[in-house]
PDB file of N, CA and C in Angstrom:
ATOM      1  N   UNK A   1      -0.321   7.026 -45.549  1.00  0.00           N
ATOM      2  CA  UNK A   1       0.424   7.917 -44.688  1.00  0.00           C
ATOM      3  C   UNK A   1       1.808   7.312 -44.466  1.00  0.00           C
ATOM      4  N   UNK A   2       2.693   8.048 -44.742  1.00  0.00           N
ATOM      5  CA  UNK A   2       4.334   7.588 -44.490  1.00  0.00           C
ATOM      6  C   UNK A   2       4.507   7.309 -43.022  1.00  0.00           C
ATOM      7  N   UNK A   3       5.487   6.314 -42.902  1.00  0.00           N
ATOM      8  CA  UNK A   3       5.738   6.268 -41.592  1.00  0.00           C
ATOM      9  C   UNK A   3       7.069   6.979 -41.407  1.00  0.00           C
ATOM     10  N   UNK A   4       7.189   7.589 -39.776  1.00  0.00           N
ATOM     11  CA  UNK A   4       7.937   8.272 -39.412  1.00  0.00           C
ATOM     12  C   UNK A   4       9.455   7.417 -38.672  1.00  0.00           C
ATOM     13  N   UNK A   5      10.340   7.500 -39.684  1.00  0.00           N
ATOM     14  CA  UNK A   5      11.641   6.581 -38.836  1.00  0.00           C
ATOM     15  C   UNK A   5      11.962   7.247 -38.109  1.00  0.00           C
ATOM     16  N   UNK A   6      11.965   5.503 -37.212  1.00  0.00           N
ATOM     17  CA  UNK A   6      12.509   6.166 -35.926  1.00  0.00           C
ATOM     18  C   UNK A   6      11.592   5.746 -34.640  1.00  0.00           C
ATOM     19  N   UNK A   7      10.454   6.144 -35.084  1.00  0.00           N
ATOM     20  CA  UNK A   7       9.261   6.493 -34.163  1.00  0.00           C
ATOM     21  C   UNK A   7       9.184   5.037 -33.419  1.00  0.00           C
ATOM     22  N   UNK A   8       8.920   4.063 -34.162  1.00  0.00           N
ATOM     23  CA  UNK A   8       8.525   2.961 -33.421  1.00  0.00           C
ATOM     24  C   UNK A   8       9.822   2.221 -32.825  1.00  0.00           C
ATOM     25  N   UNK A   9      10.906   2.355 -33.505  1.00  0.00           N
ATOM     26  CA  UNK A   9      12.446   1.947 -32.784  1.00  0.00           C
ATOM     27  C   UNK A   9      12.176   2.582 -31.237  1.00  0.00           C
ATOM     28  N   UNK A  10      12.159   3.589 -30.678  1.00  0.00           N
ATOM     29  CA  UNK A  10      12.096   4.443 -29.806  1.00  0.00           C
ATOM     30  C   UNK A  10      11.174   3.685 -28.947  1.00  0.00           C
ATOM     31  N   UNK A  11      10.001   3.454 -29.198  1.00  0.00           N
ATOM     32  CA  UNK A  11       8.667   2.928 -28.412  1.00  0.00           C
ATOM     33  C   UNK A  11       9.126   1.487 -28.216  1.00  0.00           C
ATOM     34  N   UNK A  12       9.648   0.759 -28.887  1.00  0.00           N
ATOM     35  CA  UNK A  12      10.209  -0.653 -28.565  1.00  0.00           C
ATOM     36  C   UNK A  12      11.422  -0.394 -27.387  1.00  0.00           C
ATOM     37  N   UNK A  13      12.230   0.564 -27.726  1.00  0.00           N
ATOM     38  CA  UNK A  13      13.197   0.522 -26.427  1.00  0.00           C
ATOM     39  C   UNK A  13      12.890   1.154 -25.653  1.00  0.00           C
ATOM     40  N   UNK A  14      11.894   1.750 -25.522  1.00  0.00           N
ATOM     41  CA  UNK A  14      11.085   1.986 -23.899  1.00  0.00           C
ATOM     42  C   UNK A  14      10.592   0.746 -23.580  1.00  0.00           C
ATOM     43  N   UNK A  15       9.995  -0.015 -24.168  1.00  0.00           N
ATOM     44  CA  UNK A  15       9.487  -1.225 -23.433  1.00  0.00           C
ATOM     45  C   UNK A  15      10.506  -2.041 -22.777  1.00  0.00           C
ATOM     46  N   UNK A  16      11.334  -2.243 -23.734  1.00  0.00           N
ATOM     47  CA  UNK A  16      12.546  -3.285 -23.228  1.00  0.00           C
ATOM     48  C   UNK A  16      12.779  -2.376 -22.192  1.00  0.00           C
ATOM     49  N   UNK A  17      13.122  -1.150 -22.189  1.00  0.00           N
ATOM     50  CA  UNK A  17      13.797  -1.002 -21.097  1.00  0.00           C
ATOM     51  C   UNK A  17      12.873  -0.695 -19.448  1.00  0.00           C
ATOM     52  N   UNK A  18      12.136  -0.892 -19.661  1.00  0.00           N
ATOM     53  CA  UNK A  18      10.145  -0.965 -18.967  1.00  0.00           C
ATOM     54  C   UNK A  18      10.777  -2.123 -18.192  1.00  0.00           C
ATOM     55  N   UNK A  19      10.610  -3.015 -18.955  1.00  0.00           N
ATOM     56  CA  UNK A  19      10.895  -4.540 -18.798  1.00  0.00           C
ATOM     57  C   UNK A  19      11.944  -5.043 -18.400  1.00  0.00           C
ATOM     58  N   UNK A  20      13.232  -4.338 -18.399  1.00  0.00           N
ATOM     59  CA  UNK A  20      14.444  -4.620 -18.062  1.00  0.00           C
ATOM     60  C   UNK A  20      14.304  -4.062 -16.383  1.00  0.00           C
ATOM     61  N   UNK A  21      13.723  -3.202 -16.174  1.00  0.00           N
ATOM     62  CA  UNK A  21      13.282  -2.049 -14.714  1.00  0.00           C
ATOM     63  C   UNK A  21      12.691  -3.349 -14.131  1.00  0.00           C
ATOM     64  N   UNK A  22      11.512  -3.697 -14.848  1.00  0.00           N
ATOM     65  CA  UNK A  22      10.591  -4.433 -14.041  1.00  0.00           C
ATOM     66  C   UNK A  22      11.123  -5.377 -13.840  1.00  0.00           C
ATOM     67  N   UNK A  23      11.867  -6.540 -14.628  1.00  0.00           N
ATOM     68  CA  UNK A  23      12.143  -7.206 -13.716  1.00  0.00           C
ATOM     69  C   UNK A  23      13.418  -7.554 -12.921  1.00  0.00           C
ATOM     70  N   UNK A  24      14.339  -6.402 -12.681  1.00  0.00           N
ATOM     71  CA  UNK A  24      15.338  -6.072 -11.757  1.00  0.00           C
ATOM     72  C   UNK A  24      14.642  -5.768 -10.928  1.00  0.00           C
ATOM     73  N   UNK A  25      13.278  -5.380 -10.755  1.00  0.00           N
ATOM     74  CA  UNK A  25      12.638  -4.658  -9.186  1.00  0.00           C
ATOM     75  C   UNK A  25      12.263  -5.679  -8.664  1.00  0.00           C
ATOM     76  N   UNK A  26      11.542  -6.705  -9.869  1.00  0.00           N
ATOM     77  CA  UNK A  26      10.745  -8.323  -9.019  1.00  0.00           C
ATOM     78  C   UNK A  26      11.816  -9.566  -8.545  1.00  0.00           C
ATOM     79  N   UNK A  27      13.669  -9.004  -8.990  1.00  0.00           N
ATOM     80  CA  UNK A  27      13.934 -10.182  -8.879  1.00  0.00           C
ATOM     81  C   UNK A  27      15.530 -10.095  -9.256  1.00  0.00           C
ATOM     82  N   UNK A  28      15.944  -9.211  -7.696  1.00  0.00           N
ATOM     83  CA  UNK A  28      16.910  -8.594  -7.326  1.00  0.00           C
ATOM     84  C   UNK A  28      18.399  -9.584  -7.275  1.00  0.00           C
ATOM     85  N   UNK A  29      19.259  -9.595  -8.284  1.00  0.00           N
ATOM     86  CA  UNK A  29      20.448 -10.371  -7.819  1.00  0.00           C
ATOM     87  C   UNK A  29      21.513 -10.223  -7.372  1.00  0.00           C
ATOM     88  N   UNK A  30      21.320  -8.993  -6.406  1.00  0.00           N
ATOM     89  CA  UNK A  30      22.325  -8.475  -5.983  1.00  0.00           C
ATOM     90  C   UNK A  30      21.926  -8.953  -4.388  1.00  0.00           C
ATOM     91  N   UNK A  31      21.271  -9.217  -4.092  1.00  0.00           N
ATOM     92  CA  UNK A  31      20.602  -9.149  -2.918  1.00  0.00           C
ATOM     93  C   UNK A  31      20.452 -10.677  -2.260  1.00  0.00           C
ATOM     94  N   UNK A  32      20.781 -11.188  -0.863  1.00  0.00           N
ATOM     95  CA  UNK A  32      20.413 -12.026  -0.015  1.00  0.00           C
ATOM     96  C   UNK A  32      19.012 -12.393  -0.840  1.00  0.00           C
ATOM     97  N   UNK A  33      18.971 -14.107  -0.733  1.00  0.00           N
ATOM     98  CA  UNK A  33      17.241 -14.097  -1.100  1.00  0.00           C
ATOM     99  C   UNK A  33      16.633 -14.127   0.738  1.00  0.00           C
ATOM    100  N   UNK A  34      16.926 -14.162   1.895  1.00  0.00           N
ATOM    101  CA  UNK A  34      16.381 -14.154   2.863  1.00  0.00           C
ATOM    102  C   UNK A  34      16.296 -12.937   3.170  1.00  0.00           C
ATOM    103  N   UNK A  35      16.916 -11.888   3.095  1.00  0.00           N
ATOM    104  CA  UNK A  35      16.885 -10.636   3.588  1.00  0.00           C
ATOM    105  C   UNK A  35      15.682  -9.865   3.097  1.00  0.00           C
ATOM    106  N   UNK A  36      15.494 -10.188   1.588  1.00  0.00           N
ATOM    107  CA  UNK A  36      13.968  -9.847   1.312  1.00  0.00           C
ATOM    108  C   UNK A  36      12.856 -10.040   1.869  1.00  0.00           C
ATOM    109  N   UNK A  37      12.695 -11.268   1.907  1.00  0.00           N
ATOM    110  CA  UNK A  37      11.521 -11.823   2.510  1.00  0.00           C
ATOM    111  C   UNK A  37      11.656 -11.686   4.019  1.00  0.00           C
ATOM    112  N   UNK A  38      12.574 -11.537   4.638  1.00  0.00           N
ATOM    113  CA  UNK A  38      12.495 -11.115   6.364  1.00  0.00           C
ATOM    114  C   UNK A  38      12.105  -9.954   6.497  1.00  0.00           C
ATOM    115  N   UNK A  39      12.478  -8.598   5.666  1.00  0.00           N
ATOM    116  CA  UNK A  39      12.197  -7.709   5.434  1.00  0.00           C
ATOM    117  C   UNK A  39      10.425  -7.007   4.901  1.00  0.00           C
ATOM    118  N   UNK A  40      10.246  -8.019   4.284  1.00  0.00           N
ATOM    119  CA  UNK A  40       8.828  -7.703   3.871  1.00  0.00           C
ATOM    120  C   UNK A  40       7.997  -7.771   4.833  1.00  0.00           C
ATOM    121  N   UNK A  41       8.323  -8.611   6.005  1.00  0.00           N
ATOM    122  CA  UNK A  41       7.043  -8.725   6.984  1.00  0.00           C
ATOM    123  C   UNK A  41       6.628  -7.634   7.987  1.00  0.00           C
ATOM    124  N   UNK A  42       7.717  -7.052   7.974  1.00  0.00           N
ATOM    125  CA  UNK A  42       7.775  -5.974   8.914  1.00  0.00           C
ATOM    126  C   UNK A  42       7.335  -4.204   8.099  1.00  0.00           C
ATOM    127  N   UNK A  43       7.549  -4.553   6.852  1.00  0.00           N
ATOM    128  CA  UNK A  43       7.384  -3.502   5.856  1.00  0.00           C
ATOM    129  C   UNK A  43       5.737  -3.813   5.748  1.00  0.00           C
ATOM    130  N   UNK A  44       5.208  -5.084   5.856  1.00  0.00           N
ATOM    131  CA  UNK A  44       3.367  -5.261   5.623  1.00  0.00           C
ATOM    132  C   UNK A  44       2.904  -4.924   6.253  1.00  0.00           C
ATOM    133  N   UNK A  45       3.753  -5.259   7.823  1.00  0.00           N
ATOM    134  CA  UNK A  45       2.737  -4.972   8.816  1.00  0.00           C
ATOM    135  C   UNK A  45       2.716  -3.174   9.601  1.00  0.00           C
ATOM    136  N   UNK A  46       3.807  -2.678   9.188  1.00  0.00           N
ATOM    137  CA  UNK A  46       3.778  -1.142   9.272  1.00  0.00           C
ATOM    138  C   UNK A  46       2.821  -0.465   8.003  1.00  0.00           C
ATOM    139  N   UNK A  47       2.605  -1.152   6.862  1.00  0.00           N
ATOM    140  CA  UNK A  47       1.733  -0.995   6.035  1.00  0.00           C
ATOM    141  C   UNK A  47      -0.035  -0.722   6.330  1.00  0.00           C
ATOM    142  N   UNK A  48       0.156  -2.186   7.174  1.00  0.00           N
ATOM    143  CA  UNK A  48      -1.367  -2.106   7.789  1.00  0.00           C
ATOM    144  C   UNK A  48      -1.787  -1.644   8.911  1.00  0.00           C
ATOM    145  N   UNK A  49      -0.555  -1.091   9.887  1.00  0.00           N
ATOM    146  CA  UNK A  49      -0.578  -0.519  11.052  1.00  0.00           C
ATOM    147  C   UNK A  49      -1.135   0.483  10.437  1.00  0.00           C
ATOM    148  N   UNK A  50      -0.500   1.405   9.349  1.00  0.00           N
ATOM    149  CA  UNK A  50      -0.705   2.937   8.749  1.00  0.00           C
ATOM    150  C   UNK A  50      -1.760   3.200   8.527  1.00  0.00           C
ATOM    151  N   UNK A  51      -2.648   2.117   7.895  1.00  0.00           N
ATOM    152  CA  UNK A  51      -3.447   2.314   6.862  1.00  0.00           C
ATOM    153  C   UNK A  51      -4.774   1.697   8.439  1.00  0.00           C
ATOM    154  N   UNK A  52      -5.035   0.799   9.041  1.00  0.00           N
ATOM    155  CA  UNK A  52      -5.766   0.832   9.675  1.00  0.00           C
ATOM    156  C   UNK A  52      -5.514   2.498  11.009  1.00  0.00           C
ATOM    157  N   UNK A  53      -4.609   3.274  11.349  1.00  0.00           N
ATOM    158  CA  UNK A  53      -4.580   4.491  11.582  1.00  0.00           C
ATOM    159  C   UNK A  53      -5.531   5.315  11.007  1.00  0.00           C
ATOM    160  N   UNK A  54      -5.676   5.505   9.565  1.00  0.00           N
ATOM    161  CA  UNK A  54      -5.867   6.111   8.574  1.00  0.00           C
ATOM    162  C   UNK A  54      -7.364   5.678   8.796  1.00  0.00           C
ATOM    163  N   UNK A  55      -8.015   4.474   8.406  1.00  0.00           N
ATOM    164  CA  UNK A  55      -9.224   3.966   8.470  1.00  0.00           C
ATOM    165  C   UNK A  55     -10.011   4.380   9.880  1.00  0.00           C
ATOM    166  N   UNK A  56      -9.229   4.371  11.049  1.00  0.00           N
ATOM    167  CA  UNK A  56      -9.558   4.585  11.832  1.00  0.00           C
ATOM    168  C   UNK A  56      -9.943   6.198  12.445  1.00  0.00           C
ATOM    169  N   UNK A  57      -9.137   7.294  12.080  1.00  0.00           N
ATOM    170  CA  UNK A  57      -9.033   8.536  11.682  1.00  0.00           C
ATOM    171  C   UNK A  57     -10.535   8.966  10.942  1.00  0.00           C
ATOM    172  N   UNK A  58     -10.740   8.228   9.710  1.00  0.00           N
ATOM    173  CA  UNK A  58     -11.149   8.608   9.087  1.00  0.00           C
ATOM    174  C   UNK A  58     -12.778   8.535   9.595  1.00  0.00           C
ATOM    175  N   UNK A  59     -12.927   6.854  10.193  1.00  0.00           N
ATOM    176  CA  UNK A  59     -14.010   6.457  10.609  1.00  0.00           C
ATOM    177  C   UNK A  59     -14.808   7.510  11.749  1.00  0.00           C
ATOM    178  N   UNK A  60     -14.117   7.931  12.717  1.00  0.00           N
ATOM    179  CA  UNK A  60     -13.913   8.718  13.883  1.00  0.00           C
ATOM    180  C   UNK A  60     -14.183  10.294  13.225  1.00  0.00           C
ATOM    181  N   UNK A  61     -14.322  10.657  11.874  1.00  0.00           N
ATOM    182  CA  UNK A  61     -14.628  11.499  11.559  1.00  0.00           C
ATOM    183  C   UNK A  61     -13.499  12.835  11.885  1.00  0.00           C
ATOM    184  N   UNK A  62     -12.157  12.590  11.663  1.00  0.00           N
ATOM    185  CA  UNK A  62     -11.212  13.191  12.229  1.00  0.00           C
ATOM    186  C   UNK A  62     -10.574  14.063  10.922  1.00  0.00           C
ATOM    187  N   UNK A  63     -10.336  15.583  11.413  1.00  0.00           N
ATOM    188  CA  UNK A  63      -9.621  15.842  10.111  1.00  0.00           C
ATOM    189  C   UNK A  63      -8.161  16.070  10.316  1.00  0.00           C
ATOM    190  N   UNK A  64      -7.551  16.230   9.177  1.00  0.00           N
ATOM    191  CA  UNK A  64      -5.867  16.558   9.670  1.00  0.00           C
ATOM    192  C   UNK A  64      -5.925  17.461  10.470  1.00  0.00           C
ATOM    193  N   UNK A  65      -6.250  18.851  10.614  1.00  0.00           N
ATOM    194  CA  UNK A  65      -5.760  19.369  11.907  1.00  0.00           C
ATOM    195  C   UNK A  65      -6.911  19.152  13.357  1.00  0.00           C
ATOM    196  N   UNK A  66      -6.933  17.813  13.245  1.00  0.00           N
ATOM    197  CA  UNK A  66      -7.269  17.515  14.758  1.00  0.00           C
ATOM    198  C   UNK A  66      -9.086  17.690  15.254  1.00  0.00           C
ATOM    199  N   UNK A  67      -9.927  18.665  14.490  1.00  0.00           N
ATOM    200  CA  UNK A  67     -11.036  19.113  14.894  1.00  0.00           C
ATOM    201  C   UNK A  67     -11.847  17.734  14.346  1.00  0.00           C
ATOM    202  N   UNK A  68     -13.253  17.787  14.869  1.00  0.00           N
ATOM    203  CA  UNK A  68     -13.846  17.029  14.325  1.00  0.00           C
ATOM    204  C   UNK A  68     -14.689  17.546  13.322  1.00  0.00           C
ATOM    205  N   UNK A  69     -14.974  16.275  12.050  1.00  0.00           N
ATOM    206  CA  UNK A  69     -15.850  16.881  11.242  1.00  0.00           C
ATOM    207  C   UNK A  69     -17.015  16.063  11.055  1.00  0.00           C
ATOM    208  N   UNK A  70     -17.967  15.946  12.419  1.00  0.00           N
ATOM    209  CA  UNK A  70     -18.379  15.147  12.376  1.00  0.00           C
ATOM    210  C   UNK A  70     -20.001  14.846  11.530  1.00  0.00           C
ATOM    211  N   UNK A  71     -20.609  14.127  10.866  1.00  0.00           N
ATOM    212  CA  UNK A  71     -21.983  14.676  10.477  1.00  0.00           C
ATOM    213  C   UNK A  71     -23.128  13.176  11.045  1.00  0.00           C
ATOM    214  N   UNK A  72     -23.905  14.024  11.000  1.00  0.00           N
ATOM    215  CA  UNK A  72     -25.438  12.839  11.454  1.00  0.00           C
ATOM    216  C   UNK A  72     -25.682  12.522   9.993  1.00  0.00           C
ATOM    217  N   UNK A  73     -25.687  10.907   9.751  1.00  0.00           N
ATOM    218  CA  UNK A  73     -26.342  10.097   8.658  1.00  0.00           C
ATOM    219  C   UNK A  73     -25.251   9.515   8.346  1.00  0.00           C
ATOM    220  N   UNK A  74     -24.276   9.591   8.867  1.00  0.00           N
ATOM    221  CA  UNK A  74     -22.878   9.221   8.073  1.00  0.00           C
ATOM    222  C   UNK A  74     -22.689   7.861   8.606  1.00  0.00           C
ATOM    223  N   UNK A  75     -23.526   6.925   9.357  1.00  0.00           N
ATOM    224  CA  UNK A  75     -23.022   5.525   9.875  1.00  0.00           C
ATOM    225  C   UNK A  75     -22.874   4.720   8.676  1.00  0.00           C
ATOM    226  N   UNK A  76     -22.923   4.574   7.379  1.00  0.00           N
ATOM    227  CA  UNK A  76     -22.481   3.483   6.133  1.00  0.00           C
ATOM    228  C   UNK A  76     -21.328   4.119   6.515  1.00  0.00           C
ATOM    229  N   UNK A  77     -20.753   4.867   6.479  1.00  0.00           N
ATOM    230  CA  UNK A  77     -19.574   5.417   5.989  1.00  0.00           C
ATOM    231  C   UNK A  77     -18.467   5.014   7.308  1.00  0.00           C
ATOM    232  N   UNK A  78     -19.192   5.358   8.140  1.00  0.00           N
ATOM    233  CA  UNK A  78     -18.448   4.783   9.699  1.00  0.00           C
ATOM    234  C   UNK A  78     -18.244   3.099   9.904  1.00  0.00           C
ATOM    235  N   UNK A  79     -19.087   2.283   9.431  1.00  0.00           N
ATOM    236  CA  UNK A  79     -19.300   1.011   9.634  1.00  0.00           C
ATOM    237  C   UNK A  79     -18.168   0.504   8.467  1.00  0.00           C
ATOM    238  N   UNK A  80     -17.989   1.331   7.329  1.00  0.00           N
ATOM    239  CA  UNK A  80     -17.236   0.700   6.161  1.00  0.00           C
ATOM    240  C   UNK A  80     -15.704   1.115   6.584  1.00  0.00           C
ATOM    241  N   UNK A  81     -15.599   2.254   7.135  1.00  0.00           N
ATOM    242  CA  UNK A  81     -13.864   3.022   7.589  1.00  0.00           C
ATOM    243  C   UNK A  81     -13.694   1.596   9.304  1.00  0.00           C
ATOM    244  N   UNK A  82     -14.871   1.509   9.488  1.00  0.00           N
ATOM    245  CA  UNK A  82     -14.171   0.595  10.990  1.00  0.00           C
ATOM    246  C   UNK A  82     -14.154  -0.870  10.531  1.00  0.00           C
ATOM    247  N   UNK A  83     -14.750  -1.743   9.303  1.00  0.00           N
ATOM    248  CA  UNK A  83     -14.434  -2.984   8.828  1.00  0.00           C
ATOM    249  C   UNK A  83     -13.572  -2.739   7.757  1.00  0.00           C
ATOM    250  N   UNK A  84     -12.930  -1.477   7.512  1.00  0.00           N
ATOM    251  CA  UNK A  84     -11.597  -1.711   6.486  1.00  0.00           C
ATOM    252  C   UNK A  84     -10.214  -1.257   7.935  1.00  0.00           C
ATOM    253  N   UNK A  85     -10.654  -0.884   8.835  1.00  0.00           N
ATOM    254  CA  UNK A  85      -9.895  -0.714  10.284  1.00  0.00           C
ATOM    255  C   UNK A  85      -9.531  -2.180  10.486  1.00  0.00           C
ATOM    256  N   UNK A  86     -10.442  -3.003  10.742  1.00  0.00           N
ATOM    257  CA  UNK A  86     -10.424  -4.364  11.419  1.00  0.00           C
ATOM    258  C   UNK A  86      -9.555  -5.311  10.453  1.00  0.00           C
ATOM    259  N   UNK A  87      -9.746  -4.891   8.978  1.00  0.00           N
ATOM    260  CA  UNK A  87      -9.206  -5.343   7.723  1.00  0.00           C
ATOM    261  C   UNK A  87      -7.463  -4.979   7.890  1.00  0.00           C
ATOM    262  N   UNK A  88      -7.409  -3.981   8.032  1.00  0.00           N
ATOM    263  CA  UNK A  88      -6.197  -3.433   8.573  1.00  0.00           C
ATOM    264  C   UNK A  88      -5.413  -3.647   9.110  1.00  0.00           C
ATOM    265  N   UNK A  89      -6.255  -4.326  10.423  1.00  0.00           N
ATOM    266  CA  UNK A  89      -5.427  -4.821  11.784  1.00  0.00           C
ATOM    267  C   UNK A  89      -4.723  -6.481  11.656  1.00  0.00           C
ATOM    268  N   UNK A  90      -6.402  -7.007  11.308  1.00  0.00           N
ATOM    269  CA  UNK A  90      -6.051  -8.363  10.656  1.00  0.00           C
ATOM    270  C   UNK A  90      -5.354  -8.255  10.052  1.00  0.00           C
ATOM    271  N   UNK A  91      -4.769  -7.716   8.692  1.00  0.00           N
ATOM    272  CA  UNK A  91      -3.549  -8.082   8.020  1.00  0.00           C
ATOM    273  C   UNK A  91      -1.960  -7.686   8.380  1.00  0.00           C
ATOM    274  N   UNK A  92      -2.373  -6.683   9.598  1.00  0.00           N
ATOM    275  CA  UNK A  92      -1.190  -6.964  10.910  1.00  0.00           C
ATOM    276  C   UNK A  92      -0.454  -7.451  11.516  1.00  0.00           C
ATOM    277  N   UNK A  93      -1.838  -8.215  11.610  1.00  0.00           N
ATOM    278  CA  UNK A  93      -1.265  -9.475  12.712  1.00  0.00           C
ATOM    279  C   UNK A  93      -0.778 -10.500  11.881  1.00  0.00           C
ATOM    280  N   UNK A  94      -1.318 -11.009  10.759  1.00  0.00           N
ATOM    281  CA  UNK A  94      -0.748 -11.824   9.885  1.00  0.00           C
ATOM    282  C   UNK A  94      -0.024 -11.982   8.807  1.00  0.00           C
ATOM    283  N   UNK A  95       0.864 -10.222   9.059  1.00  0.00           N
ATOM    284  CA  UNK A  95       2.011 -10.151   8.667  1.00  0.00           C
ATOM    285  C   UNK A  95       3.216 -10.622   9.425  1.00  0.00           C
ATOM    286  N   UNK A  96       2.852  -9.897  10.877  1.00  0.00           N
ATOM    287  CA  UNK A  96       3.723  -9.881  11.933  1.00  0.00           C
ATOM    288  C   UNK A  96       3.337 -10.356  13.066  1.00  0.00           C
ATOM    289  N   UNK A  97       3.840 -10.951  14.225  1.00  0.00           N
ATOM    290  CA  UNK A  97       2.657 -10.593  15.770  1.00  0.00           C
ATOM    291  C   UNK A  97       2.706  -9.446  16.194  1.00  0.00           C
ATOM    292  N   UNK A  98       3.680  -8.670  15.770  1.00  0.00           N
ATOM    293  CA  UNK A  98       3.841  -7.671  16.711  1.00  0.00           C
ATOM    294  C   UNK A  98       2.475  -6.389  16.077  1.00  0.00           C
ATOM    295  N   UNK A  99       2.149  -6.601  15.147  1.00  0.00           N
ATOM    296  CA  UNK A  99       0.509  -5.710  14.531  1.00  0.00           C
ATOM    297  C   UNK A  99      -0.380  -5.661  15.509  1.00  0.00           C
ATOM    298  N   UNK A 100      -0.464  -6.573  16.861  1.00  0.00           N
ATOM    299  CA  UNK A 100      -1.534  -6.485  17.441  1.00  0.00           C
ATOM    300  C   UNK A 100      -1.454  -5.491  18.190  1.00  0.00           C
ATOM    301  N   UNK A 101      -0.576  -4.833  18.365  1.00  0.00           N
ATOM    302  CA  UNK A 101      -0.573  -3.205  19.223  1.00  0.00           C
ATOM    303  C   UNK A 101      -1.361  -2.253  18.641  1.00  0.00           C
ATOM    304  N   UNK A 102      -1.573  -2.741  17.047  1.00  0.00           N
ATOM    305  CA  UNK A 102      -2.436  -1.342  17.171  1.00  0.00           C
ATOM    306  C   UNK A 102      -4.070  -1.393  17.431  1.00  0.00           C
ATOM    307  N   UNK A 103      -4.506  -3.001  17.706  1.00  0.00           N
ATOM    308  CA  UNK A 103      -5.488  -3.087  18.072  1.00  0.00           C
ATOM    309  C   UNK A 103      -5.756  -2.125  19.309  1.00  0.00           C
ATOM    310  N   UNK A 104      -6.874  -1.967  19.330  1.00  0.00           N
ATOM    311  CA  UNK A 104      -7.411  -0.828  20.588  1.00  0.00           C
ATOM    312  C   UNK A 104      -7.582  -1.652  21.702  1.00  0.00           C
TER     313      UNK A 104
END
């Protein structure tokens, strides 16, 4: 089977340029190196604020508009949404101190 010129030129400079993306995103030189990393802690811990919300929502059997949807047998499911909650919180707090607000 003939090969098609061209074809694989094309697929090589997507990679490079994959690779050129990726690592301008991991390793910014335009940028303060402290401003990153001061920045990230507060970006983790609104991360895990969200997401233990979410866990917590979910655990509570809550749907987006507010009603409950609640069912009998569902405690695996409650016990796993409130230790990925606690998972949540913990990585809150040890992003930031200030994560412990969303403890209950």
């Amino acid at each position: 089977r003939p090969a098609r010129p061209g074809r694989g030129h094309a697929s090589r400079r997507r990679r490079r340029a994959l690779l050129g993306a990726l690592w301008f995103a991991a390793h910014p030189l335009h940028v303060e190196a402290v401003t990153g990393v001061v920045g990230r802690a507060e970006l983790l811990c609104a991360l895990c604020c969200l997401g233990a919300n979410a866990c917590h929502a979910w655990a509570a059997g809550l749907t987006p508009r507010g009603c409950s949807a609640w069912r009998r047998g569902a405690s695996a499911r409650r016990l796993a949404c409130a230790a990925a909650t606690l998972g949540c919180i913990a990585g809150a707090v040890l992003c930031k101190e200030t994560g412990i607000v969303i403890a209950p």
